[in-house]
PDB file of N, CA and C in Angstrom:
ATOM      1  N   UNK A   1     -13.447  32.765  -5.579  1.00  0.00           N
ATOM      2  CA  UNK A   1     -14.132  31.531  -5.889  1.00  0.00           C
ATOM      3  C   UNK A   1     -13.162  30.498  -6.466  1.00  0.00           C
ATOM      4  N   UNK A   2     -12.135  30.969  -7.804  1.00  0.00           N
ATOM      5  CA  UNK A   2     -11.405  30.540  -7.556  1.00  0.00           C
ATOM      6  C   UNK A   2     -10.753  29.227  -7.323  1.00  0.00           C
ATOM      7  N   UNK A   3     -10.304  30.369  -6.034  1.00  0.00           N
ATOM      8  CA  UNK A   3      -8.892  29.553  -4.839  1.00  0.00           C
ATOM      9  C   UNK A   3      -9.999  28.616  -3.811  1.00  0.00           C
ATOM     10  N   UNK A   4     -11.069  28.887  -3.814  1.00  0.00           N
ATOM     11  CA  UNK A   4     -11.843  27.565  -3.020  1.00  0.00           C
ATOM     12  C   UNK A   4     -11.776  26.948  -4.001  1.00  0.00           C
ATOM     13  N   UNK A   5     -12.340  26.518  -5.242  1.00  0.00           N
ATOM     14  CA  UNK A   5     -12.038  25.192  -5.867  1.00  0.00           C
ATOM     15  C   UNK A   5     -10.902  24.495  -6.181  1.00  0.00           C
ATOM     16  N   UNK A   6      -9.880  25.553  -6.035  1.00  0.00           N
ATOM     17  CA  UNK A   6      -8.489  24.841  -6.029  1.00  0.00           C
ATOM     18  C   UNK A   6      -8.217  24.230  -4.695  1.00  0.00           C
ATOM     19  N   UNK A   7      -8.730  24.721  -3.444  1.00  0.00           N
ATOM     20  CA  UNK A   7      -8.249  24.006  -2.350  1.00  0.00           C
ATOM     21  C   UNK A   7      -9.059  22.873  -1.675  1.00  0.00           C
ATOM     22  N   UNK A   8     -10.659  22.835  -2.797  1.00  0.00           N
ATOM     23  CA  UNK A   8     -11.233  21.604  -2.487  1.00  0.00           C
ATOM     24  C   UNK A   8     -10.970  20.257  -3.482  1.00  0.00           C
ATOM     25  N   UNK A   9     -10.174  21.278  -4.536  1.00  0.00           N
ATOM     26  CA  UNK A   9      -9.544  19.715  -5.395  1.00  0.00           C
ATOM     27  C   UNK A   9      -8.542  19.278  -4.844  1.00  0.00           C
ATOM     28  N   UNK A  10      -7.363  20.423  -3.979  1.00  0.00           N
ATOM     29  CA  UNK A  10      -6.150  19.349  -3.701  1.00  0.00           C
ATOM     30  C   UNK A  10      -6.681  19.090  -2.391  1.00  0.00           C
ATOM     31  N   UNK A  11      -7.588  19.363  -1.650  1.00  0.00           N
ATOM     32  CA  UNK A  11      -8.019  18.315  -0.289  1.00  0.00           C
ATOM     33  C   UNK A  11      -8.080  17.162  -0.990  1.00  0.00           C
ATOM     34  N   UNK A  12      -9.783  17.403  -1.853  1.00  0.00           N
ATOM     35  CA  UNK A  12      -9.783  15.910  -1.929  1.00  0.00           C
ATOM     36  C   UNK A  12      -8.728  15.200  -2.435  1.00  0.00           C
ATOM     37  N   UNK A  13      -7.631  15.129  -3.709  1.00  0.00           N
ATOM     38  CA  UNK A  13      -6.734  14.518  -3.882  1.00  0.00           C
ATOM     39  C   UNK A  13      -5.825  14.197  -3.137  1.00  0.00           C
ATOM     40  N   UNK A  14      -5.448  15.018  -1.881  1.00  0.00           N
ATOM     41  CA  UNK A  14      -4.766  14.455  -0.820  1.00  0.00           C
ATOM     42  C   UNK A  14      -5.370  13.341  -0.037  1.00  0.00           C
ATOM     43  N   UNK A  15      -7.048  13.280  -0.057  1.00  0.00           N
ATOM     44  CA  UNK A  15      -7.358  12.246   0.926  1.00  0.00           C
ATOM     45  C   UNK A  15      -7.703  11.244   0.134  1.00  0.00           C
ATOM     46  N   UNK A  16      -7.346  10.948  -1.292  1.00  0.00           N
ATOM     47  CA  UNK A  16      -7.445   9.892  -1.884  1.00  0.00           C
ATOM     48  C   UNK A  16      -6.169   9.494  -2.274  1.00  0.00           C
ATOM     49  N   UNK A  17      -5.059   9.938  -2.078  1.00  0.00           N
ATOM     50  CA  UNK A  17      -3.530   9.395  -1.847  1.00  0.00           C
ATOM     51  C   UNK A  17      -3.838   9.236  -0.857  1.00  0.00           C
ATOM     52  N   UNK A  18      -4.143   9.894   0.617  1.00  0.00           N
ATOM     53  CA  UNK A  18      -3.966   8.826   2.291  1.00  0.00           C
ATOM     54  C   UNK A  18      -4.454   7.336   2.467  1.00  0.00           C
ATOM     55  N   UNK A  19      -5.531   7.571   1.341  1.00  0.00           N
ATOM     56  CA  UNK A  19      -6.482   6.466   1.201  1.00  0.00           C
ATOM     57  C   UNK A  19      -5.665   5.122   0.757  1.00  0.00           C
ATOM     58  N   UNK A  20      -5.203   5.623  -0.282  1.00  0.00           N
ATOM     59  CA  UNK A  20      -4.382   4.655  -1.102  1.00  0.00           C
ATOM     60  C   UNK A  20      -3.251   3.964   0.015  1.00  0.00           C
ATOM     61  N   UNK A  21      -2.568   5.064   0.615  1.00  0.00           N
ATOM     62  CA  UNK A  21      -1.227   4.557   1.315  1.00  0.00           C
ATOM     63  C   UNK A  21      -1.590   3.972   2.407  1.00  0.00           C
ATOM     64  N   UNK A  22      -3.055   4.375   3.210  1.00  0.00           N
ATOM     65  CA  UNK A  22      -3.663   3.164   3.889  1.00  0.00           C
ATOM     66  C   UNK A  22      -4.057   1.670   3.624  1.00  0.00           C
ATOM     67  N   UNK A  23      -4.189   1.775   2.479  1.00  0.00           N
ATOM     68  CA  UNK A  23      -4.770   0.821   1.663  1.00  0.00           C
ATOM     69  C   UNK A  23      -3.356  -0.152   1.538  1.00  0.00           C
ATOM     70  N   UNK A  24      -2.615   0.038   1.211  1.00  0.00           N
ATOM     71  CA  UNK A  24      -1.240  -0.835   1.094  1.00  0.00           C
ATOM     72  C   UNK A  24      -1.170  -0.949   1.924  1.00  0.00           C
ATOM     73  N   UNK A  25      -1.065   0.173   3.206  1.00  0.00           N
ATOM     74  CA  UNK A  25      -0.316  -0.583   4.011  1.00  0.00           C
ATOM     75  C   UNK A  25      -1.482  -1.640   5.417  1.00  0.00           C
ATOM     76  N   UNK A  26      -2.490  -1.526   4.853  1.00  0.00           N
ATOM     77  CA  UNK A  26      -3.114  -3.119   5.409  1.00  0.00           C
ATOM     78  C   UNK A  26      -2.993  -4.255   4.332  1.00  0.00           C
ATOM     79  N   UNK A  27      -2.741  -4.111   3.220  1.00  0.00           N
ATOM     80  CA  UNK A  27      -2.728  -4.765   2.500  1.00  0.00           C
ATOM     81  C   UNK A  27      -1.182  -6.079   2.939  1.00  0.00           C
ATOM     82  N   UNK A  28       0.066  -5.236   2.991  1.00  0.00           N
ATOM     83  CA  UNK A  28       1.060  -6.030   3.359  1.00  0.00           C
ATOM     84  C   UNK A  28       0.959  -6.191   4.656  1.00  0.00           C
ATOM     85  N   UNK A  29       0.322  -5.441   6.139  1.00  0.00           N
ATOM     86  CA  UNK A  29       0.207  -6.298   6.699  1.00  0.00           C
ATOM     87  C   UNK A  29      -0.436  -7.796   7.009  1.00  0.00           C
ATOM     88  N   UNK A  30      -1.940  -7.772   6.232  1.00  0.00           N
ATOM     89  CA  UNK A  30      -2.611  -8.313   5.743  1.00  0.00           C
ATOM     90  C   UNK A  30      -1.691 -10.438   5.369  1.00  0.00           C
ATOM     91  N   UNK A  31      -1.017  -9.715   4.166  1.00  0.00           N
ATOM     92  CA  UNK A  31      -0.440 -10.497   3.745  1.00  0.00           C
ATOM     93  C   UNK A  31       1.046 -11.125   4.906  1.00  0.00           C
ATOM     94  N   UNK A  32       1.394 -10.401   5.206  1.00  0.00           N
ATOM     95  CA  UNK A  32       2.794 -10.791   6.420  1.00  0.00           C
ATOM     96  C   UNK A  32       2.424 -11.291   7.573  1.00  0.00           C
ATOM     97  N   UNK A  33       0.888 -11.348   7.981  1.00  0.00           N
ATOM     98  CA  UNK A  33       0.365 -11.648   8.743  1.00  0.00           C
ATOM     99  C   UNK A  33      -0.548 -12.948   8.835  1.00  0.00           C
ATOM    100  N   UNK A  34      -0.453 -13.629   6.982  1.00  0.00           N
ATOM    101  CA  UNK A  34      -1.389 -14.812   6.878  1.00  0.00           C
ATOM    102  C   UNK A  34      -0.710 -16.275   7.249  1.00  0.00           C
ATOM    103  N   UNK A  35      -1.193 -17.064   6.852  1.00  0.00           N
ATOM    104  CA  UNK A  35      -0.552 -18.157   7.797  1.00  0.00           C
ATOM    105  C   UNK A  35       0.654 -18.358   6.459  1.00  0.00           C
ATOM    106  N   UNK A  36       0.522 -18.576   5.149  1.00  0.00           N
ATOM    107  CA  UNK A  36       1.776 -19.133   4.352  1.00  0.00           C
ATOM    108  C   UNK A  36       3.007 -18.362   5.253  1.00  0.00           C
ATOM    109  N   UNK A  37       3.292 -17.281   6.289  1.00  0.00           N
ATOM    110  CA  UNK A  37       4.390 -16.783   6.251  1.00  0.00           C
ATOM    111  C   UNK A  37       4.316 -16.681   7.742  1.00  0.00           C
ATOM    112  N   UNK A  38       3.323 -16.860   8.492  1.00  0.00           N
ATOM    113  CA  UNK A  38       2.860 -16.692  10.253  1.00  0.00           C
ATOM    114  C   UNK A  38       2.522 -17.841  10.739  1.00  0.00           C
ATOM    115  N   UNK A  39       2.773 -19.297  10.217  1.00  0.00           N
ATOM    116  CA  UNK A  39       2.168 -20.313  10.891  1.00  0.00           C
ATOM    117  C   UNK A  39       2.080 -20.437  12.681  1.00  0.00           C
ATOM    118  N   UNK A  40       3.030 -19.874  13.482  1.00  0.00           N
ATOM    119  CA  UNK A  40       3.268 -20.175  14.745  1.00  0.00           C
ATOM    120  C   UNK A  40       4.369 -21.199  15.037  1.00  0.00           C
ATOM    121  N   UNK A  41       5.018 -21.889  13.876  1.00  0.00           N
ATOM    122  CA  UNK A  41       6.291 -22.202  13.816  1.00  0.00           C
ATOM    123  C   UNK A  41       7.734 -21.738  13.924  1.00  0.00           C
ATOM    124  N   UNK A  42       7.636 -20.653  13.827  1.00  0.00           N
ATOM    125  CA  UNK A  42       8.922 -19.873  13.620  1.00  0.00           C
ATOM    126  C   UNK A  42       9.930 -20.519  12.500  1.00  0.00           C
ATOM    127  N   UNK A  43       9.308 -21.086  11.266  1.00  0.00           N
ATOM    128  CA  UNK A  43       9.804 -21.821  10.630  1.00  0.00           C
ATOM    129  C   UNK A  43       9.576 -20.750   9.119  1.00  0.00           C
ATOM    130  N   UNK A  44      10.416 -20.260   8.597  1.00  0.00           N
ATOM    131  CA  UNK A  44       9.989 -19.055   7.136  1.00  0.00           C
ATOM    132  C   UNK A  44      11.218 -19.791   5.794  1.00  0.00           C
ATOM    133  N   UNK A  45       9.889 -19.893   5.154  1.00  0.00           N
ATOM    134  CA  UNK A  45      10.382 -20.360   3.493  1.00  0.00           C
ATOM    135  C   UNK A  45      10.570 -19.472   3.065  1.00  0.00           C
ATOM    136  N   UNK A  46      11.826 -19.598   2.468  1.00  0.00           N
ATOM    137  CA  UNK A  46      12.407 -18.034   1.753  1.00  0.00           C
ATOM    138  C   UNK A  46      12.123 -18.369   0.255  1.00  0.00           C
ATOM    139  N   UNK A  47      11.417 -18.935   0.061  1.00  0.00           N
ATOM    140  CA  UNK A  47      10.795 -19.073  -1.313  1.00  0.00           C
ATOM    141  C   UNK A  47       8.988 -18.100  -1.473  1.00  0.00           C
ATOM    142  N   UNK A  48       8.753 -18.987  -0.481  1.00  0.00           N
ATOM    143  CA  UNK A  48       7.308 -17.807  -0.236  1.00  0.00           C
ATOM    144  C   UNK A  48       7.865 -16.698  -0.159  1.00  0.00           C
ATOM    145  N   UNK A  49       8.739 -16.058   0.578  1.00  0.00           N
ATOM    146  CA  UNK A  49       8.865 -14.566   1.421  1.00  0.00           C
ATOM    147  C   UNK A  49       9.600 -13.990  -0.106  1.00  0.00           C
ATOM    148  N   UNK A  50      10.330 -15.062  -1.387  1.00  0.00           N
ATOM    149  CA  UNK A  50      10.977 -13.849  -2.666  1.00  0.00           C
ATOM    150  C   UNK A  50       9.447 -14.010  -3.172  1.00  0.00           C
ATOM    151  N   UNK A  51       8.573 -14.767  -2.711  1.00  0.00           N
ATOM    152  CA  UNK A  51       6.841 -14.332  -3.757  1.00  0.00           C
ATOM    153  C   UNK A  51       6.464 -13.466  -3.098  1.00  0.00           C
ATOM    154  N   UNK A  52       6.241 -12.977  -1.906  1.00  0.00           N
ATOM    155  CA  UNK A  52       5.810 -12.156  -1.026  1.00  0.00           C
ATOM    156  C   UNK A  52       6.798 -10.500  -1.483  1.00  0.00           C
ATOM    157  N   UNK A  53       8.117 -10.535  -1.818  1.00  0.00           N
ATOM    158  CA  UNK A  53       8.727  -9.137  -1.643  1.00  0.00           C
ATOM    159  C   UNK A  53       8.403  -9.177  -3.560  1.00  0.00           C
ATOM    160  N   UNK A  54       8.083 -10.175  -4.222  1.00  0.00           N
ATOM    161  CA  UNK A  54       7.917  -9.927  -5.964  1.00  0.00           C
ATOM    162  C   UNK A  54       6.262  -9.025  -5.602  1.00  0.00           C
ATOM    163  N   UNK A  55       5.809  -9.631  -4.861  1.00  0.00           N
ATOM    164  CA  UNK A  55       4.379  -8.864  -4.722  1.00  0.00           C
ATOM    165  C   UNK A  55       4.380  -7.455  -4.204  1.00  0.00           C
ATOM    166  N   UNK A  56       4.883  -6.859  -3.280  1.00  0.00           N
ATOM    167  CA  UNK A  56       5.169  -5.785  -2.964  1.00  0.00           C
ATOM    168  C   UNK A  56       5.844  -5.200  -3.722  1.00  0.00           C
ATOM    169  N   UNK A  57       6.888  -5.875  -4.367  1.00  0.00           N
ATOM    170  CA  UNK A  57       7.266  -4.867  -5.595  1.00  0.00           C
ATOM    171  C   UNK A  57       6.232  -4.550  -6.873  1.00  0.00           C
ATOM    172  N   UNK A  58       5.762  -5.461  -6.914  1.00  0.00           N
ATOM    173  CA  UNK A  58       4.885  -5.208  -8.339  1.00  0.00           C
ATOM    174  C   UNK A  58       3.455  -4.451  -7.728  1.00  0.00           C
ATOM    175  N   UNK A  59       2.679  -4.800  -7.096  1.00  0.00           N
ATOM    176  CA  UNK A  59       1.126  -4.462  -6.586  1.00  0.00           C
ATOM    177  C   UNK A  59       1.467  -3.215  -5.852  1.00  0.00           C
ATOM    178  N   UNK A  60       2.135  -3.557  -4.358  1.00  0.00           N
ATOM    179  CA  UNK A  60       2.025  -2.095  -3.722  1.00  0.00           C
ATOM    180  C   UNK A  60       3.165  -1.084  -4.148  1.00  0.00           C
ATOM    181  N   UNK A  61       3.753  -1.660  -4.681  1.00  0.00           N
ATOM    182  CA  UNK A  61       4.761  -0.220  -5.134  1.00  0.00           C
ATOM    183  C   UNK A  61       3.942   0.339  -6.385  1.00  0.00           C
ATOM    184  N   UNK A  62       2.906  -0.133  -6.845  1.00  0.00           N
ATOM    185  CA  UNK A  62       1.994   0.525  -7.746  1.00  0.00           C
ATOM    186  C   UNK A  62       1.167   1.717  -7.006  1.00  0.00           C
ATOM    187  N   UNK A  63       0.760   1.172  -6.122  1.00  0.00           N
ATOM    188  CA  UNK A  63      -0.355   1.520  -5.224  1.00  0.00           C
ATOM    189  C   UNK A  63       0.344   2.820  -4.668  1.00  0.00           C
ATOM    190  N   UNK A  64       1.562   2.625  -4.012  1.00  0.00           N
ATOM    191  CA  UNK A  64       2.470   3.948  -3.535  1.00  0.00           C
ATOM    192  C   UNK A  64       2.945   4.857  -4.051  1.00  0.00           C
ATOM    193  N   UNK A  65       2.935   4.401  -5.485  1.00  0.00           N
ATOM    194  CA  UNK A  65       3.440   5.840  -6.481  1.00  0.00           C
ATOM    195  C   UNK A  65       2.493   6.130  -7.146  1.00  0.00           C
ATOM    196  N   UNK A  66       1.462   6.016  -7.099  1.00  0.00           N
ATOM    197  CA  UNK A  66       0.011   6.150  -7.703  1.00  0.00           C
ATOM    198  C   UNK A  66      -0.023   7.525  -6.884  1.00  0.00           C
ATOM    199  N   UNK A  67      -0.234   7.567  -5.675  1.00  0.00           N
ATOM    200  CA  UNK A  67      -0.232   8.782  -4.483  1.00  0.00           C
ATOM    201  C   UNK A  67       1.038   9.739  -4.301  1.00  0.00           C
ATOM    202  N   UNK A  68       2.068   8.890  -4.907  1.00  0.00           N
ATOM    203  CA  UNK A  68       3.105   9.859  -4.690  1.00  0.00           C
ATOM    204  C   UNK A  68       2.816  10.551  -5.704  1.00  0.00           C
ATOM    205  N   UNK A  69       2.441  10.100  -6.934  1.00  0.00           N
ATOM    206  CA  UNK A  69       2.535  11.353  -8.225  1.00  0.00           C
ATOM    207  C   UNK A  69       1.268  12.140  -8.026  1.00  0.00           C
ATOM    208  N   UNK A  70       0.065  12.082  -7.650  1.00  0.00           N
ATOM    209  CA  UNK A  70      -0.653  12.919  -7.039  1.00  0.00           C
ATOM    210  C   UNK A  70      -0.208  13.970  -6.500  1.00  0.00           C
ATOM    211  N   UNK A  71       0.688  13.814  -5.309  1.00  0.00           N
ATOM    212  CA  UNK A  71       0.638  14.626  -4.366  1.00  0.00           C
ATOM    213  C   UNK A  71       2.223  15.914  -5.067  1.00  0.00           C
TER     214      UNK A  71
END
């Protein structure tokens, strides 16, 4: 009895880290994909894009080691 509750806690904790690392990663596509950085210009402010990599450092690198220390 047990080893089933141990292997239905680390399921579920594994599918709430997949969750998470899904979760970022629509999140930055999300964001790399909005118009401040996708207008259809081929024109990129590297002022937006150091706010854009300060955000990925701070938000989803939260989000990614949140699941890494889980797992």
């Amino acid at each position: 009895m047990r080893q089933y509750i141990k292997k239905m806690i680390k399921d579920y904790v594994e599918a709430i880290a997949f969750a998470f690392v899904l979760f970022g990663i629509i999140v930055i596509l999300f964001f790399l994909l909005s118009s401040p950085f996708n207008d259809g210009s081929f024109n990129r402010n590297a002022e937006l894009f150091g706010q854009y990599g300060d955000f990925i450092g701070g938000f989803i690198g939260t989000v990614f080691t949140l699941p890494g220390f889980y797992l």
